[in-house]
Protein backbone atom coordinates (compact mmCIF):
# COMPACT_ATOMS: atom_id res chain seq x y z
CA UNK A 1 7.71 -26.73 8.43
CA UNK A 2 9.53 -23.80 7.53
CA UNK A 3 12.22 -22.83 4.82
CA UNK A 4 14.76 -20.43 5.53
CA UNK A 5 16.28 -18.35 2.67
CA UNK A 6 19.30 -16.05 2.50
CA UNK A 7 20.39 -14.48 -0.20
CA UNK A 8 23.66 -11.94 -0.07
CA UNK A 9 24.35 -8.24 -1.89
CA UNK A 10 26.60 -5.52 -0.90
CA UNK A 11 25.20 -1.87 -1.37
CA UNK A 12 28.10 0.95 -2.31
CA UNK A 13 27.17 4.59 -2.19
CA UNK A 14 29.80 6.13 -4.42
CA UNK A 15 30.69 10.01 -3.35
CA UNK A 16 32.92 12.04 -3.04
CA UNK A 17 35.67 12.42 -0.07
CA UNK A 18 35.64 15.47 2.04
CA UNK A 19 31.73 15.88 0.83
CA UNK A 20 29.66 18.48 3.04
CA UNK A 21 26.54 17.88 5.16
CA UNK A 22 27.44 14.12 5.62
CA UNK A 23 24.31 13.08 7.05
CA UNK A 24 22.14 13.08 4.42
CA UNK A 25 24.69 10.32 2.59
CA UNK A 26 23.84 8.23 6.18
CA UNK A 27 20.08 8.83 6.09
CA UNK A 28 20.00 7.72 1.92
CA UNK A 29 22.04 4.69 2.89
CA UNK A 30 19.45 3.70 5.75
CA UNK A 31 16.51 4.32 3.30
CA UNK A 32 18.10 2.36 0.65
CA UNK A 33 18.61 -0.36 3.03
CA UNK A 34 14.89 -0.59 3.74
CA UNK A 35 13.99 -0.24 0.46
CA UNK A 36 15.60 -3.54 -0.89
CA UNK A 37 14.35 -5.41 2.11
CA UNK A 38 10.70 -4.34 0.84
CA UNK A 39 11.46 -5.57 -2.04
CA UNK A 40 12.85 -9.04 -1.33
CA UNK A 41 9.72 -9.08 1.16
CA UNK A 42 7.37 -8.14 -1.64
CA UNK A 43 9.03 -10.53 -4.32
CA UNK A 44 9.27 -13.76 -1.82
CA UNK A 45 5.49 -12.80 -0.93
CA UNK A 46 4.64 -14.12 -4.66
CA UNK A 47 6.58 -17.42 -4.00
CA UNK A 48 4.38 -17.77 -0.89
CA UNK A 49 2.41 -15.58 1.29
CA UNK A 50 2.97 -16.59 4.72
CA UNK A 51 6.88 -15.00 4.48
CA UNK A 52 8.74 -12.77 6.64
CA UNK A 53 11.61 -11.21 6.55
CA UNK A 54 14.42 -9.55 8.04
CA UNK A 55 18.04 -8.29 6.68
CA UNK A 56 21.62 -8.73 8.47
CA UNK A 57 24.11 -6.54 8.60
CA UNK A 58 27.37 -8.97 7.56
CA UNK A 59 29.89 -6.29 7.05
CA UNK A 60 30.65 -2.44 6.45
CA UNK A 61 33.55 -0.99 5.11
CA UNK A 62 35.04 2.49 4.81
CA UNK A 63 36.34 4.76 1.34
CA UNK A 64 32.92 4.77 -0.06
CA UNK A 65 29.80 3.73 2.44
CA UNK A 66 29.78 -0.35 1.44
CA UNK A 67 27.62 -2.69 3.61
CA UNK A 68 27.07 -6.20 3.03
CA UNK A 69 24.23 -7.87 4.06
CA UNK A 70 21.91 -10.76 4.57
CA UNK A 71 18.68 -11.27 3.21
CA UNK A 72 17.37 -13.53 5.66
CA UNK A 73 13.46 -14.85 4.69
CA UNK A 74 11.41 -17.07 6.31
CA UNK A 75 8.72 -19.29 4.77
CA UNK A 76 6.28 -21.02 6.25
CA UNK A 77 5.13 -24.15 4.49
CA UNK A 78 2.71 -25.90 6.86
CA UNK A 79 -0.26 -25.21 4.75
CA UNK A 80 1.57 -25.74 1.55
CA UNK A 81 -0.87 -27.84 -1.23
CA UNK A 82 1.87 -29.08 -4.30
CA UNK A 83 5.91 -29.73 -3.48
CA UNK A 84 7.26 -26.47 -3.31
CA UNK A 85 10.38 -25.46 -5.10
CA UNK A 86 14.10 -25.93 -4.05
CA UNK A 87 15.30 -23.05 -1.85
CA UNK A 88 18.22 -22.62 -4.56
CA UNK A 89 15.37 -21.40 -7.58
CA UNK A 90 13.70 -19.22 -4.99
CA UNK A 91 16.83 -17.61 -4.25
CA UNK A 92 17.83 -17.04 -7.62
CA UNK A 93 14.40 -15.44 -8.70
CA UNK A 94 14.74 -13.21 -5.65
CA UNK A 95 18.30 -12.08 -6.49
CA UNK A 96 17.66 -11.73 -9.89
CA UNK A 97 13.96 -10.10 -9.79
CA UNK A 98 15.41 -7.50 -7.20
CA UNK A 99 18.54 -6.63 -9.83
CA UNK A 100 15.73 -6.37 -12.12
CA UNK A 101 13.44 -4.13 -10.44
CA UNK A 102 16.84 -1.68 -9.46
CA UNK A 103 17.35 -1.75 -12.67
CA UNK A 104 14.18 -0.21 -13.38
CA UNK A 105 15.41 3.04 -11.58
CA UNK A 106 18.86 2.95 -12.99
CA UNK A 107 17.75 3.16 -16.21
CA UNK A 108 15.37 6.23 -15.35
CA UNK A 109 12.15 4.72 -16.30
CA UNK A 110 8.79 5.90 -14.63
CA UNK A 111 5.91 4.65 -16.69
CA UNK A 112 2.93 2.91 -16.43
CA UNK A 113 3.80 0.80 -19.86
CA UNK A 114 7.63 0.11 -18.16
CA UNK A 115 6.28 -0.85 -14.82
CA UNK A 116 3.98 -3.58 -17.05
CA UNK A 117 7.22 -3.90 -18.89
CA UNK A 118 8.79 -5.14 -15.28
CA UNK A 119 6.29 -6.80 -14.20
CA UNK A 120 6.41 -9.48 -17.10
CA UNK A 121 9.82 -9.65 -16.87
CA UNK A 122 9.40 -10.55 -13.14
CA UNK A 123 6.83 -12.94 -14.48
CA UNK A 124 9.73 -14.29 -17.05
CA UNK A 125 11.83 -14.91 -14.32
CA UNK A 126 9.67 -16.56 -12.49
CA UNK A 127 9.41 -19.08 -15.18
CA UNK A 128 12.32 -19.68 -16.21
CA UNK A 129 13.30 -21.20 -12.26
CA UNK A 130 10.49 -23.34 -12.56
CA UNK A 131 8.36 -21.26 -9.83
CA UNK A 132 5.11 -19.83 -11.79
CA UNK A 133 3.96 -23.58 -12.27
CA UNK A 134 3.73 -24.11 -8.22
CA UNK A 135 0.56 -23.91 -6.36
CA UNK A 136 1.25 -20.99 -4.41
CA UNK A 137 2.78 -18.96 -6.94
CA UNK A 138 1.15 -15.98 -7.29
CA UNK A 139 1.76 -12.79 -10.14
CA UNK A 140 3.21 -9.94 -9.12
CA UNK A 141 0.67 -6.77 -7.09
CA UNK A 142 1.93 -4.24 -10.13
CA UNK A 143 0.43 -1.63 -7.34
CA UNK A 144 2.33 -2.74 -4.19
CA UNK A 145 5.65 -3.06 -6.87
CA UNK A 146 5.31 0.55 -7.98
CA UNK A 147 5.10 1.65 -4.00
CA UNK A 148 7.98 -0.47 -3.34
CA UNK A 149 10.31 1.03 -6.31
CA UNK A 150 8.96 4.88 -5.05
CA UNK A 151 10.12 4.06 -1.47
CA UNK A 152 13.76 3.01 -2.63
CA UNK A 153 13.71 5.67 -5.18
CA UNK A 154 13.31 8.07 -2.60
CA UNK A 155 15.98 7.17 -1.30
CA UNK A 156 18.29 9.09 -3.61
CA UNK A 157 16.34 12.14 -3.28
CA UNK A 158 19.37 13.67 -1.44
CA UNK A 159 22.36 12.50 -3.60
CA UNK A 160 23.58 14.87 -5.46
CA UNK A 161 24.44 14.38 -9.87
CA UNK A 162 27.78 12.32 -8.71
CA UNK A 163 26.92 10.40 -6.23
CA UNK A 164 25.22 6.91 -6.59
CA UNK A 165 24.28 3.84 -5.39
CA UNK A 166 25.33 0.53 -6.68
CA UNK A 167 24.14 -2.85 -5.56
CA UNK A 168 26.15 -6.58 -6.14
CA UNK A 169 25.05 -10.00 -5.51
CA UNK A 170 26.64 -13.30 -6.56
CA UNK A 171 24.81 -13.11 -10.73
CA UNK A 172 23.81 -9.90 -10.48
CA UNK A 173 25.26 -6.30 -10.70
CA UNK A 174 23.04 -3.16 -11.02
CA UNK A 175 24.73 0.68 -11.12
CA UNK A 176 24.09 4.21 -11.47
CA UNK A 177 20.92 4.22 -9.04
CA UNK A 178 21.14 7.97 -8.77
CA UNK A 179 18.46 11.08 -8.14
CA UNK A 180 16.72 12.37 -10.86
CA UNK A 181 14.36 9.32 -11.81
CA UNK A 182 10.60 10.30 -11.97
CA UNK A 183 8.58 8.43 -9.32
CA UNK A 184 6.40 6.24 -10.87
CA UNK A 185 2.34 7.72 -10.88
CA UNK A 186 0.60 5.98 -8.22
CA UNK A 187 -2.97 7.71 -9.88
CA UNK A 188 -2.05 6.32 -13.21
CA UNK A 189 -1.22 2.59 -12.32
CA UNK A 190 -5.26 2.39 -10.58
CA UNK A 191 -6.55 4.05 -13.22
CA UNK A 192 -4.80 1.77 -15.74
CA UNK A 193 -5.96 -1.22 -13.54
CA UNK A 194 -9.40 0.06 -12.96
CA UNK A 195 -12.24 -2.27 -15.07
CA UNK A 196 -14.71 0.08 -12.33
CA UNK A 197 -15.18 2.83 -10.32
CA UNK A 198 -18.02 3.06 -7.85
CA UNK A 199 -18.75 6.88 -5.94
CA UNK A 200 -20.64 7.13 -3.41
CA UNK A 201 -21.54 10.78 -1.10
CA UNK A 202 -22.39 10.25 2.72
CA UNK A 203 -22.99 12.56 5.30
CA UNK A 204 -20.59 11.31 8.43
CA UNK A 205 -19.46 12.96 12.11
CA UNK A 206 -15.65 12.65 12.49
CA UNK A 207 -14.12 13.58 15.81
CA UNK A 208 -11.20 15.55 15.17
CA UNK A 209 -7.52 13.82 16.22
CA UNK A 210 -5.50 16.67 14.79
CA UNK A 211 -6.18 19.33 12.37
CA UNK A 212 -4.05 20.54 9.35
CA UNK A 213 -2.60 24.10 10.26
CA UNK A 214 -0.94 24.73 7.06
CA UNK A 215 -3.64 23.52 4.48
CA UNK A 216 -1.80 21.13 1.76
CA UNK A 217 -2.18 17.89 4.51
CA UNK A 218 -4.95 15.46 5.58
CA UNK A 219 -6.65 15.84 8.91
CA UNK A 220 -6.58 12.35 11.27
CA UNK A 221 -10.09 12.00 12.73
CA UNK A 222 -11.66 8.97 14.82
CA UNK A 223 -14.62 7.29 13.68
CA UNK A 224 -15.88 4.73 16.76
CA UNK A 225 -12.70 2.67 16.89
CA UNK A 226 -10.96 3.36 13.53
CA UNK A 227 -8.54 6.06 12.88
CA UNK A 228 -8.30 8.02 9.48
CA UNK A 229 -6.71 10.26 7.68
CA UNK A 230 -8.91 12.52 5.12
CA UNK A 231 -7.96 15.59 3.01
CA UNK A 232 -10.84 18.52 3.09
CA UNK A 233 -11.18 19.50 -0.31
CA UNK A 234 -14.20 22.55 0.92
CA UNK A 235 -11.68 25.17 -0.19
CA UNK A 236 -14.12 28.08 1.46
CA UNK A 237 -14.22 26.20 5.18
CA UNK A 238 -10.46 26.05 4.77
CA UNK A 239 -9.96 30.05 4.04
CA UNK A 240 -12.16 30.43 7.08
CA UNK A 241 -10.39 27.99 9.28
CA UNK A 242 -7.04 29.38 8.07
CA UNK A 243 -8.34 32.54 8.93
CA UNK A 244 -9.25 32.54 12.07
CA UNK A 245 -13.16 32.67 11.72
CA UNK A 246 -13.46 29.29 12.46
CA UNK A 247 -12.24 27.71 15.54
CA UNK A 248 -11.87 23.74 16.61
CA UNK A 249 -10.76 22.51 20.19
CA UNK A 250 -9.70 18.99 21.44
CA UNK A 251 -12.66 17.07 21.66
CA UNK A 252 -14.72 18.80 19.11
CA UNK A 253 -16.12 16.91 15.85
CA UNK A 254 -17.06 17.81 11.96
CA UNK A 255 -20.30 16.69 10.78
CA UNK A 256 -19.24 16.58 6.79
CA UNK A 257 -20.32 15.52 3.35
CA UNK A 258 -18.35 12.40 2.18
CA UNK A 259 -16.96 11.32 -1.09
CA UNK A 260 -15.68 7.61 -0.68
CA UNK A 261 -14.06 6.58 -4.70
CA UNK A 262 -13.59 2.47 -4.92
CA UNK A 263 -11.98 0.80 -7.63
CA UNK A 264 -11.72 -2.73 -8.68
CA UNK A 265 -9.70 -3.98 -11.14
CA UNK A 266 -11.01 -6.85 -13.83
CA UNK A 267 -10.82 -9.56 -11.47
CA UNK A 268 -13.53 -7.76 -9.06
CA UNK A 269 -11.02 -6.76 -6.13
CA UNK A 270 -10.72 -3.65 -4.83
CA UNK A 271 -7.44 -1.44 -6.19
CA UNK A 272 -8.15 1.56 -3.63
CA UNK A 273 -10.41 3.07 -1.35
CA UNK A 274 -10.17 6.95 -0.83
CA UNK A 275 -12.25 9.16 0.92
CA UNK A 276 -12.73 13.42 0.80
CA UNK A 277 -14.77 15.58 2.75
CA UNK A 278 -15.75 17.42 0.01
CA UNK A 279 -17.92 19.59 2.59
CA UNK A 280 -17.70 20.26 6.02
CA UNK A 281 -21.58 20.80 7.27
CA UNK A 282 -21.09 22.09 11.04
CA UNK A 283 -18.54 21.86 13.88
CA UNK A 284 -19.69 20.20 16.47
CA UNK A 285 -18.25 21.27 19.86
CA UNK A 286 -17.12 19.43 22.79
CA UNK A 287 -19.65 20.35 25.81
């Protein structure tokens, strides 16, 4: 059995007429779009895992860049343990946990303690419709919600100090989502959820995918069947590479010194999993 959810907001972007390079105001406008369909994704996933989602354009009109829409989620309850709750509370908590977590940006907060901040307040919401009680409820990832508010916060990157973007559903109303915020510190929230840190140093052989040119990026590399992408943090290879003095080809491979950093938080699961050549041994070339 599945339960199908919509849930409908309008999103203004407020500028001015007349306003010059235009397409940035489009590109902001698709990002923002995005953004809030992360979000419902991400706050229905706490209601019940096995969600997806979509979003439906219902209108658009012209003066400032308004578009309504449809947040159209789909749960699947087949496996479901307890009675789940009424499609009405889930819609509420989503509509008012997404005001909630726009809010957030609107009011220029950045924080590790005001993400926790939001994060019980999701919590409170939660509650108060009834939801935290059911079976498949399921707190809030403060990790993946600190992503998700850094994706739509990006968004306004390319507003300028008047323009702004201003989101209304049928309780909620949240304005003055402009540039400027501070993205929220995706080191600090692990570190802040980290109860331990395991580091371990391994000598691998990565065959090169595509190398960084300009020196600030990761390389992508193939190991057997997996693909990744790993910064090289052996400042001296770099200069050379950089340089000249050291040359790679398609086909060729690094034989390189490892440093792979887990954390878990106090529950035992693993927060993030990073790895850093943190020496590059030999090259080894394609014959």
């Amino acid at each position: 059995m599945k339960k199908e959810l919509n849930n409908k907001y309008e999103i203004r972007l407020d500028f001015k007429r007349e306003t010059q390079n235009p397409s940035r105001l489009f590109r902001a406008f698709a990002e923002m779009i995005d953004g809030v369909n992360n979000l419902d994704h991400l706050i229905a996933e706490t209601v019940n895992s096995s969600v997806k989602s979509k979003i439906v354009l219902d209108d658009i009109e012209k003066g400032s860049i308004i578009g309504r829409f449809w947040s159209a989620l789909t749960i699947n309850e087949e496996s479901k343990i307890d009675n789940s709750p009424e499609s009405e509370q889930i819609e509420e908590y989503i509509e008012e946990s997404r005001a909630e977590s726009l809010k957030f940006i609107s009011e220029q907060k950045s924080s590790v303690e005001d993400l926790k901040e939001l994060a019980n307040n999701l919590e409170k919401i939660a509650e108060e419709k009834s939801l935290a009680d059911s079976f498949n409820y399921a707190e809030h990832d403060i990790l993946k919600l600190a992503k998700t508010i850094n994706k739509i916060n990006e968004s306004t990157q390319e507003l300028n100090e008047k323009e702004s973007f201003e989101l209304k559903s049928k309780n909620r109303e949240v304005k003055n989502i402009k540039s400027g915020t501070e993205k929220i510190d995706i080191d600090a929230v692990e570190n802040a959820l980290t109860e331990n840190e395991i580091v371990n140093e391994t000598e691998m052989i990565y065959l090169i995918k595509k190398p960084d040119f300009l020196g600030d990026s990761a390389w992508s590399f193939k190991h057997g069947n997996k693909s990744a992408s790993i910064k090289i943090s052996h400042s001296e290879w770099l200069e050379e590479f950089h340089s000249g003095k050291i040359i790679v080809v398609p086909g060729d491979s690094l034989k390189v010194k490892v440093k792979q950093t887990s954390k878990y938080n106090t529950n035992g699961y693993l927060i993030s999993d990073k790895l850093e050549i943190i020496k590059v041994l030999d090259v080894i070339h394609n014959n």
